[in-house]
C-alpha atoms as a PDB file:
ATOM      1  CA  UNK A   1       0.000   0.000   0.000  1.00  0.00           C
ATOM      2  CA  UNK A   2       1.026   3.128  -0.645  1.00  0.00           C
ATOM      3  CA  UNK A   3       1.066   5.827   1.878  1.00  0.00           C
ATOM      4  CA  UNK A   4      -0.635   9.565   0.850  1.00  0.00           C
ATOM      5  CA  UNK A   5       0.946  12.028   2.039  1.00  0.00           C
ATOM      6  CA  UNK A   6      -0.432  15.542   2.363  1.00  0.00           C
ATOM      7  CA  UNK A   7       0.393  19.036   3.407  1.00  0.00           C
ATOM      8  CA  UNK A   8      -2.579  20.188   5.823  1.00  0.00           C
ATOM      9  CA  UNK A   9      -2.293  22.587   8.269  1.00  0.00           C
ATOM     10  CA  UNK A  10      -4.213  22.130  11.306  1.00  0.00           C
ATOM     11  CA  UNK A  11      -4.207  25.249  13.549  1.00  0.00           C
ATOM     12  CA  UNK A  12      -1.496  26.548  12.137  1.00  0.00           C
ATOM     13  CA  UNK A  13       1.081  23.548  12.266  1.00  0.00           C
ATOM     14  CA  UNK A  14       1.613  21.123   9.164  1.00  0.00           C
ATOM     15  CA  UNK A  15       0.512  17.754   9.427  1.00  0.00           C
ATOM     16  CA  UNK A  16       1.143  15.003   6.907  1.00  0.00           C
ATOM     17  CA  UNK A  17      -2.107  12.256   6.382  1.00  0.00           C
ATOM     18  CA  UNK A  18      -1.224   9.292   5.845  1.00  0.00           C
ATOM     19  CA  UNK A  19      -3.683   5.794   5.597  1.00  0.00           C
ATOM     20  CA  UNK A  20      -4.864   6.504   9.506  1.00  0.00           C
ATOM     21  CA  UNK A  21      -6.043   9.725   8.725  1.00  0.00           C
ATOM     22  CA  UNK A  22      -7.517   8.874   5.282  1.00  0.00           C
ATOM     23  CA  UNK A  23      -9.964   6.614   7.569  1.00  0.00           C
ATOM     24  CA  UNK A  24     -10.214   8.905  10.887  1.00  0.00           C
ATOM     25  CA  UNK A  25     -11.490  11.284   7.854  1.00  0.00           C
ATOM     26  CA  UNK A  26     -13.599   8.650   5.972  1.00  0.00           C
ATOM     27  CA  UNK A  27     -15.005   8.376  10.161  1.00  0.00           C
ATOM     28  CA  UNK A  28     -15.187  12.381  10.525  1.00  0.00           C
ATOM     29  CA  UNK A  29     -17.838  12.400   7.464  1.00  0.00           C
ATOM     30  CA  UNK A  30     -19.517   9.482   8.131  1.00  0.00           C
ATOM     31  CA  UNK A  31     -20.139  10.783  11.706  1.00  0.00           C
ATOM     32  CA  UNK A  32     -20.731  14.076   9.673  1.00  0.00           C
ATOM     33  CA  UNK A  33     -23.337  12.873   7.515  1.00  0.00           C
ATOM     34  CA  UNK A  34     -25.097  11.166  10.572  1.00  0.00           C
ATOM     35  CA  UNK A  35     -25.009  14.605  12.329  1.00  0.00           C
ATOM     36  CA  UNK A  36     -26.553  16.110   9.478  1.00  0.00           C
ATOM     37  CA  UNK A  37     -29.319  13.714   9.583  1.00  0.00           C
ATOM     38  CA  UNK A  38     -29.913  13.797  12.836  1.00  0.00           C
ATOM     39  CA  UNK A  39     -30.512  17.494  12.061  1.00  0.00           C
ATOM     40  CA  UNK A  40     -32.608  16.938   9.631  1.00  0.00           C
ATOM     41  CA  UNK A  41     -34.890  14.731  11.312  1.00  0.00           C
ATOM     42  CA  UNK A  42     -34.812  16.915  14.467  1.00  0.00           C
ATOM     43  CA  UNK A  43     -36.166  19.727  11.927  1.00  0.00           C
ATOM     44  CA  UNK A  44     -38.536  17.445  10.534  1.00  0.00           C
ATOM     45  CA  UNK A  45     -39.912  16.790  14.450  1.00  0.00           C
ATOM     46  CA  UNK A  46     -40.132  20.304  14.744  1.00  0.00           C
ATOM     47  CA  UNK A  47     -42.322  20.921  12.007  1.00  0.00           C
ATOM     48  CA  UNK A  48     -44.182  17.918  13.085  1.00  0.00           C
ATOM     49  CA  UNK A  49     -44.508  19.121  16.020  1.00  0.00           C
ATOM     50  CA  UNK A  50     -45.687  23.527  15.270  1.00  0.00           C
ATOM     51  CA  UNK A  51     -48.183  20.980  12.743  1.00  0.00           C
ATOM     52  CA  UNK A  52     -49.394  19.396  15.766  1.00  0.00           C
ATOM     53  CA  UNK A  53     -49.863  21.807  17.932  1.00  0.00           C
ATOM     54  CA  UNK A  54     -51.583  23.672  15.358  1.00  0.00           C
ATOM     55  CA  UNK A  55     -54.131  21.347  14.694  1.00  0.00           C
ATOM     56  CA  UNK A  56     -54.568  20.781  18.613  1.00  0.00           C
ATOM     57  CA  UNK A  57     -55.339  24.749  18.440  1.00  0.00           C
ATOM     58  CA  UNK A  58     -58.251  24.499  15.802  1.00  0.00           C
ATOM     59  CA  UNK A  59     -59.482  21.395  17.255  1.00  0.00           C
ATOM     60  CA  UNK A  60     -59.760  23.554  20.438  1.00  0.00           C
ATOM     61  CA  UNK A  61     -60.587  26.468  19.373  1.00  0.00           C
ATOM     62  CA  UNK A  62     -63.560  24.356  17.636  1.00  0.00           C
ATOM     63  CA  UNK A  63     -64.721  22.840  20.929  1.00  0.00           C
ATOM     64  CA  UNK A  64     -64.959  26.330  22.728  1.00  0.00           C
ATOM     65  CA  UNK A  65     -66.974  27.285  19.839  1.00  0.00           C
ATOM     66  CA  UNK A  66     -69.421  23.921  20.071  1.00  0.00           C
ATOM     67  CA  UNK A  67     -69.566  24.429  23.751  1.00  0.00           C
ATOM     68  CA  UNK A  68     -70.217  27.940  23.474  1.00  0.00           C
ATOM     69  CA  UNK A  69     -72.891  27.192  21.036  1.00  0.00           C
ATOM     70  CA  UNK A  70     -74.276  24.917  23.575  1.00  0.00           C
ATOM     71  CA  UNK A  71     -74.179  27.133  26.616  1.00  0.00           C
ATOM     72  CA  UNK A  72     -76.296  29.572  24.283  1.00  0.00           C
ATOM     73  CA  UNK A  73     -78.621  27.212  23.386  1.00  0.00           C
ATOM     74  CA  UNK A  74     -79.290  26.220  27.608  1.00  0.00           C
ATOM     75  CA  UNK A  75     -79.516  29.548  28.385  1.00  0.00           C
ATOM     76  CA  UNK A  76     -82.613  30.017  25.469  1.00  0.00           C
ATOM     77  CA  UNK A  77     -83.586  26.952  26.824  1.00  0.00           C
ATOM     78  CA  UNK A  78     -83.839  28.268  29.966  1.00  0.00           C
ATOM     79  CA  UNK A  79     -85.314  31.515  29.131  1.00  0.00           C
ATOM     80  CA  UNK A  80     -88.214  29.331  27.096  1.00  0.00           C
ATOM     81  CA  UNK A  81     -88.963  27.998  30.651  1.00  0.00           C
ATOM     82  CA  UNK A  82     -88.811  31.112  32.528  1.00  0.00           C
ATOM     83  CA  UNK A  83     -91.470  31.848  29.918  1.00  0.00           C
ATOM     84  CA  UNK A  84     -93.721  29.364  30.394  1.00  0.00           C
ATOM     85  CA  UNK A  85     -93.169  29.348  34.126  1.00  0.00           C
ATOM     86  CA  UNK A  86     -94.187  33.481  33.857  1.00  0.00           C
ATOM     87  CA  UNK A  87     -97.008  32.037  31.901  1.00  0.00           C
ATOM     88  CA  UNK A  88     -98.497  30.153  34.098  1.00  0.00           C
ATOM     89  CA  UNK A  89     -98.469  32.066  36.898  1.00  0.00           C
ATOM     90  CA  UNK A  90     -99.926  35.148  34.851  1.00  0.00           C
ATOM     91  CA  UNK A  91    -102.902  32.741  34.233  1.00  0.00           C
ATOM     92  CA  UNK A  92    -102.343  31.698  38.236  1.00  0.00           C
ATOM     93  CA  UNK A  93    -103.022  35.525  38.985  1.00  0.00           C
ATOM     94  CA  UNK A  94    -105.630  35.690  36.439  1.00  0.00           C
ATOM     95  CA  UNK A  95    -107.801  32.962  38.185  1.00  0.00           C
ATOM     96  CA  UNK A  96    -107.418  34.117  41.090  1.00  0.00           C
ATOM     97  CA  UNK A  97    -108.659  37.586  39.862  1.00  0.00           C
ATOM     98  CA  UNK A  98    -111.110  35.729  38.031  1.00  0.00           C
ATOM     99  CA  UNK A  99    -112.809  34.399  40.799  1.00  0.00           C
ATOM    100  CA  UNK A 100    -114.005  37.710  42.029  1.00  0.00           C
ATOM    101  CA  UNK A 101    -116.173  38.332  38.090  1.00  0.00           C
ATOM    102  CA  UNK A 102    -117.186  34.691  38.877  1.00  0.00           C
ATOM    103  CA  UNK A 103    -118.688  36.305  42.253  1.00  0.00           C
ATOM    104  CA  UNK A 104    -120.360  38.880  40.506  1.00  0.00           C
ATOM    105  CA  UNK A 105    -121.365  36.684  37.782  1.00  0.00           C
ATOM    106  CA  UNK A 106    -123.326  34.554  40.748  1.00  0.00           C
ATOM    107  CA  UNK A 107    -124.689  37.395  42.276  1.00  0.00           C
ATOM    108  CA  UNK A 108    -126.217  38.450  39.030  1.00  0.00           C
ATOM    109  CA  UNK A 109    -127.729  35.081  38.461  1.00  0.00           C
ATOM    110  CA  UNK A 110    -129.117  35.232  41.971  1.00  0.00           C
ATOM    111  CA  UNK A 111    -130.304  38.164  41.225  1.00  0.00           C
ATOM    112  CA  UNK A 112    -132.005  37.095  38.279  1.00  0.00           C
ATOM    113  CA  UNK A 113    -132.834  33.576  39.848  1.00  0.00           C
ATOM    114  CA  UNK A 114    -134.404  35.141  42.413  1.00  0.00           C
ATOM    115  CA  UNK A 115    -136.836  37.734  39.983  1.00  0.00           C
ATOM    116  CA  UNK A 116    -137.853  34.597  38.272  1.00  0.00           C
ATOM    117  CA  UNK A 117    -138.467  32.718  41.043  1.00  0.00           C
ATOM    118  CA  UNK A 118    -140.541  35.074  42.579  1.00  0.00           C
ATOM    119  CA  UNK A 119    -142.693  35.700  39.435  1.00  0.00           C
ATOM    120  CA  UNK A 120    -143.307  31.580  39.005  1.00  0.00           C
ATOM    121  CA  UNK A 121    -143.903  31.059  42.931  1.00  0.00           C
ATOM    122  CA  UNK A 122    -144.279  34.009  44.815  1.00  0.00           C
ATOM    123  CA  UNK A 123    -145.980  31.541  47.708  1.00  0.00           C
ATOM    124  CA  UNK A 124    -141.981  29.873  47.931  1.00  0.00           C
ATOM    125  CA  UNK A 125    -140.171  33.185  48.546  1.00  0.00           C
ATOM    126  CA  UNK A 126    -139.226  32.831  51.641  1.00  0.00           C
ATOM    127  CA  UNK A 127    -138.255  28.978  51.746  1.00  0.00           C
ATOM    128  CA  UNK A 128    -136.104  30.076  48.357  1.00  0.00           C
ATOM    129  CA  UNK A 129    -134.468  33.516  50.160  1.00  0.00           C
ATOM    130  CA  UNK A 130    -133.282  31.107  53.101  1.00  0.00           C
ATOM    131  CA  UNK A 131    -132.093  28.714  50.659  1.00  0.00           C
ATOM    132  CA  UNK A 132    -130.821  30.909  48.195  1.00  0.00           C
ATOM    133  CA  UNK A 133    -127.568  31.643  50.143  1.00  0.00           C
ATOM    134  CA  UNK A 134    -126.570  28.078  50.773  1.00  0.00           C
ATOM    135  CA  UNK A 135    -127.488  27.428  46.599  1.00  0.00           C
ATOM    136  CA  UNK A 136    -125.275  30.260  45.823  1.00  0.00           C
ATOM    137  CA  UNK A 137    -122.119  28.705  48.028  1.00  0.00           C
ATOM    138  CA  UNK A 138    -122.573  25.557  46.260  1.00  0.00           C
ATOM    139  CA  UNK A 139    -122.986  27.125  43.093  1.00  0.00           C
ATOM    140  CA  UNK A 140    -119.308  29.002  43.275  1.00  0.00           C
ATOM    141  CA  UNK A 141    -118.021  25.930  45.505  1.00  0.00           C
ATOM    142  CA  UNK A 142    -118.338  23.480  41.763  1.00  0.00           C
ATOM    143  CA  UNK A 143    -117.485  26.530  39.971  1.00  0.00           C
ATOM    144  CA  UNK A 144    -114.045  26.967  41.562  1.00  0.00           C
ATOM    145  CA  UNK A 145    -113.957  22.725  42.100  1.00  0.00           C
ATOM    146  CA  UNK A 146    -114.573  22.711  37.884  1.00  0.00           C
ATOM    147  CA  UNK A 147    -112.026  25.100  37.428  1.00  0.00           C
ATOM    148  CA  UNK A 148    -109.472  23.633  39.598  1.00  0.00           C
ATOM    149  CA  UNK A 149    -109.815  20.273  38.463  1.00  0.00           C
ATOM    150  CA  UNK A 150    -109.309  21.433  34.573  1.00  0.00           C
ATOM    151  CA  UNK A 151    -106.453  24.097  35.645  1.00  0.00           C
ATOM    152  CA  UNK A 152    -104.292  22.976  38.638  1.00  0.00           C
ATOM    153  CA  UNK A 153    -103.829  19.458  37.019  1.00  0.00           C
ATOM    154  CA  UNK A 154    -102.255  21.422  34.166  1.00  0.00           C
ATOM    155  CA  UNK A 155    -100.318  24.075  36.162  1.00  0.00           C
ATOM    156  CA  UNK A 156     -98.765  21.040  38.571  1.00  0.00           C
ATOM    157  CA  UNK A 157     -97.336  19.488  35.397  1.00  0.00           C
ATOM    158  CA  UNK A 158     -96.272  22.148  34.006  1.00  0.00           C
ATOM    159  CA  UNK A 159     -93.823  23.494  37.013  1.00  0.00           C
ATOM    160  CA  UNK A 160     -92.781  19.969  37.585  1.00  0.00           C
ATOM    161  CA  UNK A 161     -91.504  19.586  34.385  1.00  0.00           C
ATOM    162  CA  UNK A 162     -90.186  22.998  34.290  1.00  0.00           C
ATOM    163  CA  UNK A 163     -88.493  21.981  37.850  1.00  0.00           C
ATOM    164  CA  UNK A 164     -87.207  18.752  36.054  1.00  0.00           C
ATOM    165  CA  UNK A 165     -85.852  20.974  33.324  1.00  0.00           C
ATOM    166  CA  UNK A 166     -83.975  22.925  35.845  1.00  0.00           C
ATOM    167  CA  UNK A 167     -82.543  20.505  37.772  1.00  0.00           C
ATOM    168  CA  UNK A 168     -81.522  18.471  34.523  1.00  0.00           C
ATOM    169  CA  UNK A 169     -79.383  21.522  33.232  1.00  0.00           C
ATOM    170  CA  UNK A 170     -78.273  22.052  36.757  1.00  0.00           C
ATOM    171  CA  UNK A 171     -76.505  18.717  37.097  1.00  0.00           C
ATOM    172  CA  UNK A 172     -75.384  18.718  33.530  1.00  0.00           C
ATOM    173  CA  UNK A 173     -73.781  22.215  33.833  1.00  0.00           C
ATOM    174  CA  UNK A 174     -72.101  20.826  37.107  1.00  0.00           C
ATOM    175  CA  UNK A 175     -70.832  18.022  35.913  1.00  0.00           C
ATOM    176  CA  UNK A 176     -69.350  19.739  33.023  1.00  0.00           C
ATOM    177  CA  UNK A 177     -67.689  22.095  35.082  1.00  0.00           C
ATOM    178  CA  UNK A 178     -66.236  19.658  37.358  1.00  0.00           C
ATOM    179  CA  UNK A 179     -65.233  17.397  34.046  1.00  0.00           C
ATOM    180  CA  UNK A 180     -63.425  20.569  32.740  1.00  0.00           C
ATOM    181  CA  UNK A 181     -61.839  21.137  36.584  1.00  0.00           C
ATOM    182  CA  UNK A 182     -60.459  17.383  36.807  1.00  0.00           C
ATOM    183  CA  UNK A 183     -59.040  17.514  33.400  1.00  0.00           C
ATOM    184  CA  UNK A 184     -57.437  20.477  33.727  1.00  0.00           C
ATOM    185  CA  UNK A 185     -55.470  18.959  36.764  1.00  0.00           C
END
């Protein structure tokens, strides 16, 4: 074999290569080229990685949206059943306003029972005048049972489903808060 010798000058003093050094070099860019790839993958990872954590942004940023969207849509919710619940007790205060028309309304057909009465049977006036009070209480006694059994019924179900409601979104929106605390952790 034949040796190579070469004039290098390695900070600042001349060295002559010789077969060692050909192979410490063929070592120097072999080691070289694997440092170079190394740094090529380790670029690679970090594009990977600003990829990843860019989609991880939009996929988040997409949830907050949904869940916004959903938050919205429980608060209408809730606002429907405020509603209804206002509703109903408008129509609560109405009957119960009601009932004094209804009083009127039973006076009047006293009134007007009585002038008949009295024109058919004037010999029965006075059994019908001591009656007449007791016919009138039982009159508006199945005129407030009649409403209350077509009303209340309704207005019971109503706010207990309203109260469901409630309590449904209640424990949702709490366990979805405590989900969101826990994972945070």
């Amino acid at each position: 074999m034949t040796q190579w010798i070469k004039n290098t000058k390695i900070r600042g003093k001349k060295c002559e290569l010789n077969e060692e050094s050909d192979n410490l070099k063929g070592l120097f860019e072999k080691e070289l080229a694997s440092y170079n790839n190394k740094k090529q993958c380790m670029k690679r990872y970090e594009e990977r990685l600003q990829d990843l954590i860019e989609e991880k942004e939009k996929e988040h940023k997409a949830e907050l949206e949904e869940m916004q969207k959903e938050l919205e849509n429980k608060d209408n919710f809730i606002m429907k059943q405020m509603t209804v619940i206002r509703a109903f007790s408008e129509d609560l205060i109405w009957f119960f306003c009601h009932l004094e028309p209804v009083d009127a309304a039973t006076k009047n057909m006293r009134e007007r029972g009585t002038k008949q009465m009295t024109e058919q049977r004037p010999e029965k006036k006075s059994d019908f005048l001591n009656m007449d009070g007791s016919r009138i209480r039982s009159q508006r006694s199945q005129t407030l049972w009649s409403t209350n059994k077509l009303f209340l019924p309704r207005l019971h179900k109503a706010s207990t489903e309203c109260t469901n409601a409630y309590k449904c979104f209640a424990e949702d929106h709490q366990t979805e808060h405590r989900r969101q605390a826990f994972s945070a952790r």
